[in-house]
PDB file of N, CA and C in Angstrom:
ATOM      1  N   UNK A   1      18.165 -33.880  -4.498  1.00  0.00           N
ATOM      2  CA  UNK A   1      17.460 -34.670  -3.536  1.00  0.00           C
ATOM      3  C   UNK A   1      18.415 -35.512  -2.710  1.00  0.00           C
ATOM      4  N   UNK A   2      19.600 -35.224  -2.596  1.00  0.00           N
ATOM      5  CA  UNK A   2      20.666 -35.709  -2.034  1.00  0.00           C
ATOM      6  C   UNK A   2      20.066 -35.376  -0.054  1.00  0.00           C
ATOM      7  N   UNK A   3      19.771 -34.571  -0.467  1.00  0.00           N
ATOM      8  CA  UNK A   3      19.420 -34.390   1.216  1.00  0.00           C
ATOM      9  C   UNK A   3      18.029 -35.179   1.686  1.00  0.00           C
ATOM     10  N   UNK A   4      17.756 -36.077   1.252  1.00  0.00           N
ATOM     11  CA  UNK A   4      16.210 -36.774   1.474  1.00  0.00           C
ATOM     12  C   UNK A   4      16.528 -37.732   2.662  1.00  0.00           C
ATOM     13  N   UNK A   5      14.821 -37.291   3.922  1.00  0.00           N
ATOM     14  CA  UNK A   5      14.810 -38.275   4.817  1.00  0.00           C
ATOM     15  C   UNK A   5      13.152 -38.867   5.135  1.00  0.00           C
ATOM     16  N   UNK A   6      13.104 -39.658   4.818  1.00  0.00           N
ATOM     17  CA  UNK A   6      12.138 -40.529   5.098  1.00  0.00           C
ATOM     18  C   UNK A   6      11.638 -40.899   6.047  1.00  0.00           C
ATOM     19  N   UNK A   7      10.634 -40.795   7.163  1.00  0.00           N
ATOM     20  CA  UNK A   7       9.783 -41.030   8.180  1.00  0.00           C
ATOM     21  C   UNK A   7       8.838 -41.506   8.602  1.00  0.00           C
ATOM     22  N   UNK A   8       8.641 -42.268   9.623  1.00  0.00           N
ATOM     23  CA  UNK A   8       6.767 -42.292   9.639  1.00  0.00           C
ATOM     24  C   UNK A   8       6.331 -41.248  10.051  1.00  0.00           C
ATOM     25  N   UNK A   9       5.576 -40.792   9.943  1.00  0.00           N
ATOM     26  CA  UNK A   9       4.551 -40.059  10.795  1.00  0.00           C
ATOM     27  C   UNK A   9       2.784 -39.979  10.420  1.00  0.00           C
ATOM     28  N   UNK A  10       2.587 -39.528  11.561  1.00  0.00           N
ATOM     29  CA  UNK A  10       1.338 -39.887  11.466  1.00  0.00           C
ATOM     30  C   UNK A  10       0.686 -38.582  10.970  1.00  0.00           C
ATOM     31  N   UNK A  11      -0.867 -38.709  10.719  1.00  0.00           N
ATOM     32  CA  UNK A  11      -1.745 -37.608   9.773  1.00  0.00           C
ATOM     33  C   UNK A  11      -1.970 -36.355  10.702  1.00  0.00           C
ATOM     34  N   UNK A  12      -2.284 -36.993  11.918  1.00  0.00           N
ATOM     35  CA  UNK A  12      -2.496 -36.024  13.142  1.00  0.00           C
ATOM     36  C   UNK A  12      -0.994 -34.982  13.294  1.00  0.00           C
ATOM     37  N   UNK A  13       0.154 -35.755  13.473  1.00  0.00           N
ATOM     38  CA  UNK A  13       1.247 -35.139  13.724  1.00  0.00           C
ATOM     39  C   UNK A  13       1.395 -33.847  12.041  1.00  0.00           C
ATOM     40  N   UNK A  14       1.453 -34.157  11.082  1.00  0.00           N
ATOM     41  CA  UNK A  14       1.464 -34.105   9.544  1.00  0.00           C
ATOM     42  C   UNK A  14       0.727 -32.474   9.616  1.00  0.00           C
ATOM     43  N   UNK A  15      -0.791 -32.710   9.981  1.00  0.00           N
ATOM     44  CA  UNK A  15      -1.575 -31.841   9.944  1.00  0.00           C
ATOM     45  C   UNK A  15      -0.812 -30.591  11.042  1.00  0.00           C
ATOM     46  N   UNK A  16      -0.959 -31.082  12.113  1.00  0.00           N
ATOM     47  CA  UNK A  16      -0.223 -30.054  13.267  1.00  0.00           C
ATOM     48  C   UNK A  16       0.954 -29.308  12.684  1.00  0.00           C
ATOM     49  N   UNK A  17       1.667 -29.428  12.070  1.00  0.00           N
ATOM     50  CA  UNK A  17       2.987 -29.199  11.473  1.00  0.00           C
ATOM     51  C   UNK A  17       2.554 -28.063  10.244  1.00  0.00           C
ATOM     52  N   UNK A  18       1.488 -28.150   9.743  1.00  0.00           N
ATOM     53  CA  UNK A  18       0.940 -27.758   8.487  1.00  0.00           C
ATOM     54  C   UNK A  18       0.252 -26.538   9.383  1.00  0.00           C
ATOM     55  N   UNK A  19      -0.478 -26.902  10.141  1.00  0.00           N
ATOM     56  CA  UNK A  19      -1.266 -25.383  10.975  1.00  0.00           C
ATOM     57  C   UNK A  19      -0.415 -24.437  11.501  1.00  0.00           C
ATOM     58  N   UNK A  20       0.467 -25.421  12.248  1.00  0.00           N
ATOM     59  CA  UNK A  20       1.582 -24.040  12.932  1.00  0.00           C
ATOM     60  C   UNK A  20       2.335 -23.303  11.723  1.00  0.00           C
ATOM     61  N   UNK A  21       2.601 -23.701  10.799  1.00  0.00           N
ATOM     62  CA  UNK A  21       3.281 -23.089  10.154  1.00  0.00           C
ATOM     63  C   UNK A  21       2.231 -21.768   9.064  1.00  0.00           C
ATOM     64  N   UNK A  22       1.542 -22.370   9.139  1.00  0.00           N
ATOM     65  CA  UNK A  22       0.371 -21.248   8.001  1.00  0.00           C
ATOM     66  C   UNK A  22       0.008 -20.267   9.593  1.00  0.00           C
ATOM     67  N   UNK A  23      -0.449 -21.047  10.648  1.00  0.00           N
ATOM     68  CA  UNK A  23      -0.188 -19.901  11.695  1.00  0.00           C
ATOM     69  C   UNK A  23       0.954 -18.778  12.088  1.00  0.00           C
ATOM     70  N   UNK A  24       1.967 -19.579  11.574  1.00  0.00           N
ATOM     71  CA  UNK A  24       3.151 -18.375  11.533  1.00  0.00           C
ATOM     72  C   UNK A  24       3.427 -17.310  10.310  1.00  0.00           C
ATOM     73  N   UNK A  25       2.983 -18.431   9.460  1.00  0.00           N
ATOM     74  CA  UNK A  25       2.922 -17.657   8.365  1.00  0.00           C
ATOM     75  C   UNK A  25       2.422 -15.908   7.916  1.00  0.00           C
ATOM     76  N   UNK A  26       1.092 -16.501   8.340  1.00  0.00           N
ATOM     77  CA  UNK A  26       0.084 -15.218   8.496  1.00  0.00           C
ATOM     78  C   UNK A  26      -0.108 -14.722   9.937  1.00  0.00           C
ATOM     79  N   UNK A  27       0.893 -14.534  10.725  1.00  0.00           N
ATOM     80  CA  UNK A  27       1.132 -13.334  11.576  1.00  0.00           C
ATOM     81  C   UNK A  27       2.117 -12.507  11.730  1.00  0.00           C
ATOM     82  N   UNK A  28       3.280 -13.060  10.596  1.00  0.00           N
ATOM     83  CA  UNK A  28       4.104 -12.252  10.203  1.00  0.00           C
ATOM     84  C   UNK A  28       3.975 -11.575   9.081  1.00  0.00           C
ATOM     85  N   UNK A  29       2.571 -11.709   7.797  1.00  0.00           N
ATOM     86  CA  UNK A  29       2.415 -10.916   6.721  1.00  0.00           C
ATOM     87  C   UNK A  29       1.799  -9.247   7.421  1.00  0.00           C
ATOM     88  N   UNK A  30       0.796  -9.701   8.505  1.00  0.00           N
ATOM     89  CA  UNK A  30       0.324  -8.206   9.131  1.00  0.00           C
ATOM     90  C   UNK A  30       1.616  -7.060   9.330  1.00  0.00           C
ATOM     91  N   UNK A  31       2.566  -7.690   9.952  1.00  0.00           N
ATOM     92  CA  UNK A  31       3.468  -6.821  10.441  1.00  0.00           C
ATOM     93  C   UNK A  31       4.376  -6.237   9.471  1.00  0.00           C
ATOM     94  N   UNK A  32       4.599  -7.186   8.197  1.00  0.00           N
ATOM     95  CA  UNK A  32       5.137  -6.891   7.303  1.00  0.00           C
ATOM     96  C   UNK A  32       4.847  -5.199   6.112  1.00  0.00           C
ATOM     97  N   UNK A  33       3.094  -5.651   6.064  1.00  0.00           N
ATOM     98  CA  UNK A  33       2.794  -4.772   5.147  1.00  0.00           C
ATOM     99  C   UNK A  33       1.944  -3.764   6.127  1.00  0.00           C
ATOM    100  N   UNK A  34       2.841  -3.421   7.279  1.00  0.00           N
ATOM    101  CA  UNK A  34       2.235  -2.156   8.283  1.00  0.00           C
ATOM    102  C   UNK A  34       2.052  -1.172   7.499  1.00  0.00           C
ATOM    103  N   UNK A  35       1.254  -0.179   8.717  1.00  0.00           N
ATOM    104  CA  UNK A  35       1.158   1.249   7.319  1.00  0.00           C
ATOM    105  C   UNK A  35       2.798   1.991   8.258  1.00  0.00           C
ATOM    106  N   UNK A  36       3.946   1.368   8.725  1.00  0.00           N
ATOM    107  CA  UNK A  36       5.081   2.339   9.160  1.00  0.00           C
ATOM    108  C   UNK A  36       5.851   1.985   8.068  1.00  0.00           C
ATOM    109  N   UNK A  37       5.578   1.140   7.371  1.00  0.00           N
ATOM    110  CA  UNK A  37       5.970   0.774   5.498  1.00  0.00           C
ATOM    111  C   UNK A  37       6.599   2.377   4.876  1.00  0.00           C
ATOM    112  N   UNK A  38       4.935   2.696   5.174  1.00  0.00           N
ATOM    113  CA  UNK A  38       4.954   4.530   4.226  1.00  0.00           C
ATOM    114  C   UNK A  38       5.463   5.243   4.691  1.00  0.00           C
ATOM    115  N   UNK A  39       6.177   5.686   4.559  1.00  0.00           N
ATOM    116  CA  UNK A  39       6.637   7.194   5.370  1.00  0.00           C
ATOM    117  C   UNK A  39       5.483   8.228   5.630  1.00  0.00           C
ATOM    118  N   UNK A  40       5.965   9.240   6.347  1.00  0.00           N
ATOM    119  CA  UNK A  40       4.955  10.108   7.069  1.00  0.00           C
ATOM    120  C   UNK A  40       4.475  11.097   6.293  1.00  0.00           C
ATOM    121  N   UNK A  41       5.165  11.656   5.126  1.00  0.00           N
ATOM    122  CA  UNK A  41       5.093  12.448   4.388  1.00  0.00           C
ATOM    123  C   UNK A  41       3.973  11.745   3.013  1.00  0.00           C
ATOM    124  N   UNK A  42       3.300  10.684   2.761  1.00  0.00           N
ATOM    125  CA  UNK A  42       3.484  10.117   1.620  1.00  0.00           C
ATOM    126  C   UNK A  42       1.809  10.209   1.777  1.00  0.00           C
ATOM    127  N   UNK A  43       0.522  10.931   1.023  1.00  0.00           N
ATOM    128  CA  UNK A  43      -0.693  10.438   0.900  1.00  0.00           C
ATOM    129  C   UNK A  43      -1.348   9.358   0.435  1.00  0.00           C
ATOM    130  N   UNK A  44      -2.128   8.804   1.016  1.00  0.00           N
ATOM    131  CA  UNK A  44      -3.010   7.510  -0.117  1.00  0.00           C
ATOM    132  C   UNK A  44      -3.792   8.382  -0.934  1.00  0.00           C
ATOM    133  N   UNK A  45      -4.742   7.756  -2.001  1.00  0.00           N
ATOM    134  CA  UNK A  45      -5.674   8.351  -2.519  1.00  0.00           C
ATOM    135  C   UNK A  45      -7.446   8.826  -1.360  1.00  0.00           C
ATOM    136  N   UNK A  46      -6.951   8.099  -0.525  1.00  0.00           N
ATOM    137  CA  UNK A  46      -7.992   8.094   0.518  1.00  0.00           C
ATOM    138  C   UNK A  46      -7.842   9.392   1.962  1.00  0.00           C
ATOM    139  N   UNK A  47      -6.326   9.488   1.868  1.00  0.00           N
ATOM    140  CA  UNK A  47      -6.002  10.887   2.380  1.00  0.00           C
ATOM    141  C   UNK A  47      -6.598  12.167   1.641  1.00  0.00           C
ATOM    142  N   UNK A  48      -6.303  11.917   0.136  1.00  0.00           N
ATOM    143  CA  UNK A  48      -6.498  13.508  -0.905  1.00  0.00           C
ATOM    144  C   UNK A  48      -7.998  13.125  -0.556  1.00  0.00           C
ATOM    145  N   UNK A  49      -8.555  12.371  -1.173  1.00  0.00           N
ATOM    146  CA  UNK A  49     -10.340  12.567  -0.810  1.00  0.00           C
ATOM    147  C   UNK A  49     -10.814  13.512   0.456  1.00  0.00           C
ATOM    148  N   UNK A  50     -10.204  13.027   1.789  1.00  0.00           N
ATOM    149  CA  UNK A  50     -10.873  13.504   2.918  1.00  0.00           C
ATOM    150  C   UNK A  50     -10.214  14.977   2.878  1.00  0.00           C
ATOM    151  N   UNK A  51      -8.972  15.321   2.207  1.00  0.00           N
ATOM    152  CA  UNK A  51      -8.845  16.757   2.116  1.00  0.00           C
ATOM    153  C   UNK A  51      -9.538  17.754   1.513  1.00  0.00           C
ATOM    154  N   UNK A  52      -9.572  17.485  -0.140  1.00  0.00           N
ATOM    155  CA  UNK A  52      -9.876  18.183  -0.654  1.00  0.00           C
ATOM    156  C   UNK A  52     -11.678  18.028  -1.073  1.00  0.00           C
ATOM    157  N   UNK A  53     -12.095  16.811  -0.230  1.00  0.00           N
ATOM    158  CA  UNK A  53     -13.520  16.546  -0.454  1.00  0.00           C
ATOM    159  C   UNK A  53     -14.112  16.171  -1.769  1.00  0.00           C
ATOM    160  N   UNK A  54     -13.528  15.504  -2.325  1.00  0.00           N
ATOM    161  CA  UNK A  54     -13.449  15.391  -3.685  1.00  0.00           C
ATOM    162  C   UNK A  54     -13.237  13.217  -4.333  1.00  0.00           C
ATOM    163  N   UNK A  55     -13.930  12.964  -4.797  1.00  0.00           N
ATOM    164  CA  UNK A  55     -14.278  11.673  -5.789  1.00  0.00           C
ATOM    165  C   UNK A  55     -13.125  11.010  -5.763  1.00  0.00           C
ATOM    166  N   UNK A  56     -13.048  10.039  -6.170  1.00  0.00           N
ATOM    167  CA  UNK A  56     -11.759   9.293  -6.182  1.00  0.00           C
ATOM    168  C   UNK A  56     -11.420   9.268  -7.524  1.00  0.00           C
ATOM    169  N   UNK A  57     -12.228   9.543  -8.622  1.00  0.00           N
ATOM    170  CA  UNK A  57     -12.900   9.845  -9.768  1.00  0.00           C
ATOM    171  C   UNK A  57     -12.053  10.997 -10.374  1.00  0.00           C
ATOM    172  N   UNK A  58     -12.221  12.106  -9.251  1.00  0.00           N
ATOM    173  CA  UNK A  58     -11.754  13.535  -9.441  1.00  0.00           C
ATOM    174  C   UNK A  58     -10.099  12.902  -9.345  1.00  0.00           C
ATOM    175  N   UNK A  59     -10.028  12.524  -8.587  1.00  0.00           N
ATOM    176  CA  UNK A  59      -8.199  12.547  -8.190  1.00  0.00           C
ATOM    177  C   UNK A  59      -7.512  11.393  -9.206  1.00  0.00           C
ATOM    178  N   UNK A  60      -8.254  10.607  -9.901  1.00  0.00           N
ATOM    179  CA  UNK A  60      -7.910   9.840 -11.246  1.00  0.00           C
ATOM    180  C   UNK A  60      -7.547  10.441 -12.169  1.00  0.00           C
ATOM    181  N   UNK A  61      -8.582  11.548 -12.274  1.00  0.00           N
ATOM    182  CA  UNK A  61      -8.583  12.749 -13.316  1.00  0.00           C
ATOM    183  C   UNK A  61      -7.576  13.722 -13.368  1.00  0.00           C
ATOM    184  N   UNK A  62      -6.962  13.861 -12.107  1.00  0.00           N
ATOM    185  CA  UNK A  62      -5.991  14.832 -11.698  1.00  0.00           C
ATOM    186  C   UNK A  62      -4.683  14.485 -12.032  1.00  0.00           C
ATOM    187  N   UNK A  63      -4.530  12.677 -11.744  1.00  0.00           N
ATOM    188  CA  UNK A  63      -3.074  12.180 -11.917  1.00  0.00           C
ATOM    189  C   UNK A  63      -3.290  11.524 -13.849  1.00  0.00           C
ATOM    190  N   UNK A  64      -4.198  11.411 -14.350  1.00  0.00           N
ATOM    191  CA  UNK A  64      -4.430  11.578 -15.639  1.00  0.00           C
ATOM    192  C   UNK A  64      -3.550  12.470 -16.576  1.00  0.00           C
ATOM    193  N   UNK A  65      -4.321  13.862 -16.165  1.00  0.00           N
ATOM    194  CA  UNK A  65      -3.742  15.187 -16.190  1.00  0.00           C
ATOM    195  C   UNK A  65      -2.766  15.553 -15.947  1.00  0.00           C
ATOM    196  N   UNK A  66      -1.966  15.158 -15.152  1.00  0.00           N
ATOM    197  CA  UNK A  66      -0.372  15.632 -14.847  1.00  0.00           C
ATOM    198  C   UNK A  66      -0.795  16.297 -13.918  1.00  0.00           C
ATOM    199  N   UNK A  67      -1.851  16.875 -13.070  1.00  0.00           N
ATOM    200  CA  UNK A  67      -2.136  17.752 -11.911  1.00  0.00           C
ATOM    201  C   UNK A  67      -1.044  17.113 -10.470  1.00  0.00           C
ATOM    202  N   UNK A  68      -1.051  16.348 -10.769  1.00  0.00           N
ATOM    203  CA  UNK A  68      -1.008  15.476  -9.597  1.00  0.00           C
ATOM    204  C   UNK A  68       0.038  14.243  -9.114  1.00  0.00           C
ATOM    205  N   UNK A  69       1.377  14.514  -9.023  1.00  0.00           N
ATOM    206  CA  UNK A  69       2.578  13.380  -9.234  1.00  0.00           C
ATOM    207  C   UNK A  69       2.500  12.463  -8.294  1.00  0.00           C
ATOM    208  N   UNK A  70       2.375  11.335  -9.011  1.00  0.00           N
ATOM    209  CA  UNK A  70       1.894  10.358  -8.017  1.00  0.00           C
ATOM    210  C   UNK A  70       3.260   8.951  -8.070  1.00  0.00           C
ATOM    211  N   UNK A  71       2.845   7.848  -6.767  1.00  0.00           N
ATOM    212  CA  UNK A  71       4.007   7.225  -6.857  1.00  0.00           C
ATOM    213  C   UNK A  71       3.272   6.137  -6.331  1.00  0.00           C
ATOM    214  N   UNK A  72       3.572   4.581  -7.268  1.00  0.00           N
ATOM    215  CA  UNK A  72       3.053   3.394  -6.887  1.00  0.00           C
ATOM    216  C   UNK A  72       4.003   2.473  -5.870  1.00  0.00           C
ATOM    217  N   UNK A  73       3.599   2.008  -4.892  1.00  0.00           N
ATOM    218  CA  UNK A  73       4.168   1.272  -4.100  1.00  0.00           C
ATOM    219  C   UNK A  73       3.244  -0.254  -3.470  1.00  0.00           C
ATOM    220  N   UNK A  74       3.633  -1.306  -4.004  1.00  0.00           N
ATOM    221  CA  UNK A  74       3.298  -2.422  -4.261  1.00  0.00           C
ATOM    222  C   UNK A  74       1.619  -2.379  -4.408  1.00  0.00           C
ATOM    223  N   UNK A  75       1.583  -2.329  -5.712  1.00  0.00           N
ATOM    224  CA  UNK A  75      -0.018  -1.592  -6.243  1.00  0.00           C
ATOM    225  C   UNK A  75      -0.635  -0.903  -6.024  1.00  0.00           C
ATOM    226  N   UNK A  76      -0.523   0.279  -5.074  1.00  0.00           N
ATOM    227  CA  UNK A  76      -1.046   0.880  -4.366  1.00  0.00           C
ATOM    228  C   UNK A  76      -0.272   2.532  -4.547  1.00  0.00           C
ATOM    229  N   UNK A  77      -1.118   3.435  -4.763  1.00  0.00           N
ATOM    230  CA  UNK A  77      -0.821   4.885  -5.239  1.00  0.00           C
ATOM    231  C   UNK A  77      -0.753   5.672  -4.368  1.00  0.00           C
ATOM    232  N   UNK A  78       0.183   6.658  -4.237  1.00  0.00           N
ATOM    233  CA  UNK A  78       0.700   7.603  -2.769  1.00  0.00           C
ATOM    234  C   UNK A  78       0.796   8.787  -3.605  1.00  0.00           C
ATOM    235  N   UNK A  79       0.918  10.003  -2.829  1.00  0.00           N
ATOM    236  CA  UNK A  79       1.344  11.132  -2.813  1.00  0.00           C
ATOM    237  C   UNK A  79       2.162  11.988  -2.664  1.00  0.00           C
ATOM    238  N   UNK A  80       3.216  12.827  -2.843  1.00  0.00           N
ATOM    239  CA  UNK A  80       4.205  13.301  -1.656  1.00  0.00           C
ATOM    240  C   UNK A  80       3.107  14.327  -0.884  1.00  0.00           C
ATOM    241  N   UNK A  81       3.224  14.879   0.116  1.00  0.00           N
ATOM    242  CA  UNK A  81       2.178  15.888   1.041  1.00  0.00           C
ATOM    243  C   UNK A  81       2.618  16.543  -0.147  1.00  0.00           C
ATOM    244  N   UNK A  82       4.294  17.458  -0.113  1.00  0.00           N
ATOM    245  CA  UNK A  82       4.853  18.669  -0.447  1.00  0.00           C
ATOM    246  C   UNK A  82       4.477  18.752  -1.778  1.00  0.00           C
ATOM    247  N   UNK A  83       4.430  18.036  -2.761  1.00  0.00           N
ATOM    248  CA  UNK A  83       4.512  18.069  -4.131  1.00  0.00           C
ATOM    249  C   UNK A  83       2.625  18.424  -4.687  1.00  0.00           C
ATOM    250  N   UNK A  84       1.402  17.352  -3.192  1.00  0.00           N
ATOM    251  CA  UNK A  84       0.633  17.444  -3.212  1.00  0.00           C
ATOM    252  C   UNK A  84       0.203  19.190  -3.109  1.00  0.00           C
ATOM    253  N   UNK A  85       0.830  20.030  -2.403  1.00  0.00           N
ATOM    254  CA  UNK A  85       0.514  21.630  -1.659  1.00  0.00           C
ATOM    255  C   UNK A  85       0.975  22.530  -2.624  1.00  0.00           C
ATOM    256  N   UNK A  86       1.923  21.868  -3.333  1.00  0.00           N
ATOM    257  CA  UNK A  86       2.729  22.767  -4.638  1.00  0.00           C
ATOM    258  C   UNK A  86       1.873  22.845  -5.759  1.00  0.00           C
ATOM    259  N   UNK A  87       1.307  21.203  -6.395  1.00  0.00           N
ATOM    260  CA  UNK A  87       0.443  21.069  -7.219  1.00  0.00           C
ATOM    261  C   UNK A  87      -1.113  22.187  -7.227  1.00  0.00           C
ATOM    262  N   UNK A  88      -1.670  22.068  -5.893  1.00  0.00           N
ATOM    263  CA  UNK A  88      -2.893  22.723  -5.314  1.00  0.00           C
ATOM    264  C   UNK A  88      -2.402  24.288  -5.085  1.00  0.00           C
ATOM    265  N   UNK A  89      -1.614  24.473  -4.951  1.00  0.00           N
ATOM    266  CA  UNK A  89      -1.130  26.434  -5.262  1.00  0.00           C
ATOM    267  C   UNK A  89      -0.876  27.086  -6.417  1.00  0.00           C
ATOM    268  N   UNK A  90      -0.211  25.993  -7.641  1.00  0.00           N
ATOM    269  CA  UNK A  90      -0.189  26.164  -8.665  1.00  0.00           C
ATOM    270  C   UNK A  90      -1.233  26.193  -9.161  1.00  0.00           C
ATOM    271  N   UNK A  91      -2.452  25.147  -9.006  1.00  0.00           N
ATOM    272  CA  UNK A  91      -3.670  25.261  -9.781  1.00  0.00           C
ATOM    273  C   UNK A  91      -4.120  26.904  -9.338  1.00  0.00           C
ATOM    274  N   UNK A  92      -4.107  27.234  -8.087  1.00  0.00           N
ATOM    275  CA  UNK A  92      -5.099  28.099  -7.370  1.00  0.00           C
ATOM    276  C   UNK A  92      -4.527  29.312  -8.294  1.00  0.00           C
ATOM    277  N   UNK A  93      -3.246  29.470  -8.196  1.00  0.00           N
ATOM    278  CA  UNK A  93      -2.913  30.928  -9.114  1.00  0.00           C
ATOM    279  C   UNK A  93      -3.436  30.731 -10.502  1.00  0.00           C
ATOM    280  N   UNK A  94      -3.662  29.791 -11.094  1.00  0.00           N
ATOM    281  CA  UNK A  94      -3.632  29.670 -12.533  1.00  0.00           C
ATOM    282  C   UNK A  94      -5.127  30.045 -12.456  1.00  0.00           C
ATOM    283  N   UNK A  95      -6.075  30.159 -11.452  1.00  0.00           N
ATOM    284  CA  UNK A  95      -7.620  30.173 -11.794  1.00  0.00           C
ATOM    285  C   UNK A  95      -7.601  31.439 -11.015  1.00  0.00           C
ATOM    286  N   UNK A  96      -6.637  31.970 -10.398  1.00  0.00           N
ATOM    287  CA  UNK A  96      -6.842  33.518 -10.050  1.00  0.00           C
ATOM    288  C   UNK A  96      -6.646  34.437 -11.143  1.00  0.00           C
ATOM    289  N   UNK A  97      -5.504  34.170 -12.293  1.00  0.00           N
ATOM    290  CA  UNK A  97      -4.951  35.063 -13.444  1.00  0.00           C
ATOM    291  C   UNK A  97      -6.212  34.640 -14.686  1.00  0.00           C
TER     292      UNK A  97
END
């Protein structure tokens, strides 16, 4: 606390100081956690749904199973596309033989 400075100020000034900064605050978290974060290659669980038309339920079941190699990125579960097209060709031969 070697660096301490002491001031008046007033509640009005106090408060203003407190808004701009939570205003800055939270307009730099949007930009932060963009979706250009993910790379282009990488599915959500909300991508595999609209592909394969299928539960979110189903695709729990899949990465359960080992069907499905999946990868967490700040709580949140991705896909590779490629690994996704490999997984889904492998199943398809295994239910053709």
């Amino acid at each position: 606390m070697e660096n301490l400075i002491l001031m008046p100020l007033r509640i009005e000034d106090l408060l203003g100081m407190i808004k701009a900064s939570v205003k800055d605050a939270l307009t730099v978290l949007p930009q932060e956690n963009s979706k250009e974060d993910i790379p282009e290659d990488l599915l959500s669980i909300e991508d595999i749904q609209k592909v394969f038309k299928v539960s979110k339920v189903t695709i729990h079941k899949w990465k359960k199973k080992g069907l499905l190699p999946f990868y967490k990125m700040n709580r949140k579960v991705y896909f590779k596309k490629s690994e996704v097209i490999d997984a889904m060709q492998h199943k398809k031969r295994k239910m053709e033989v």
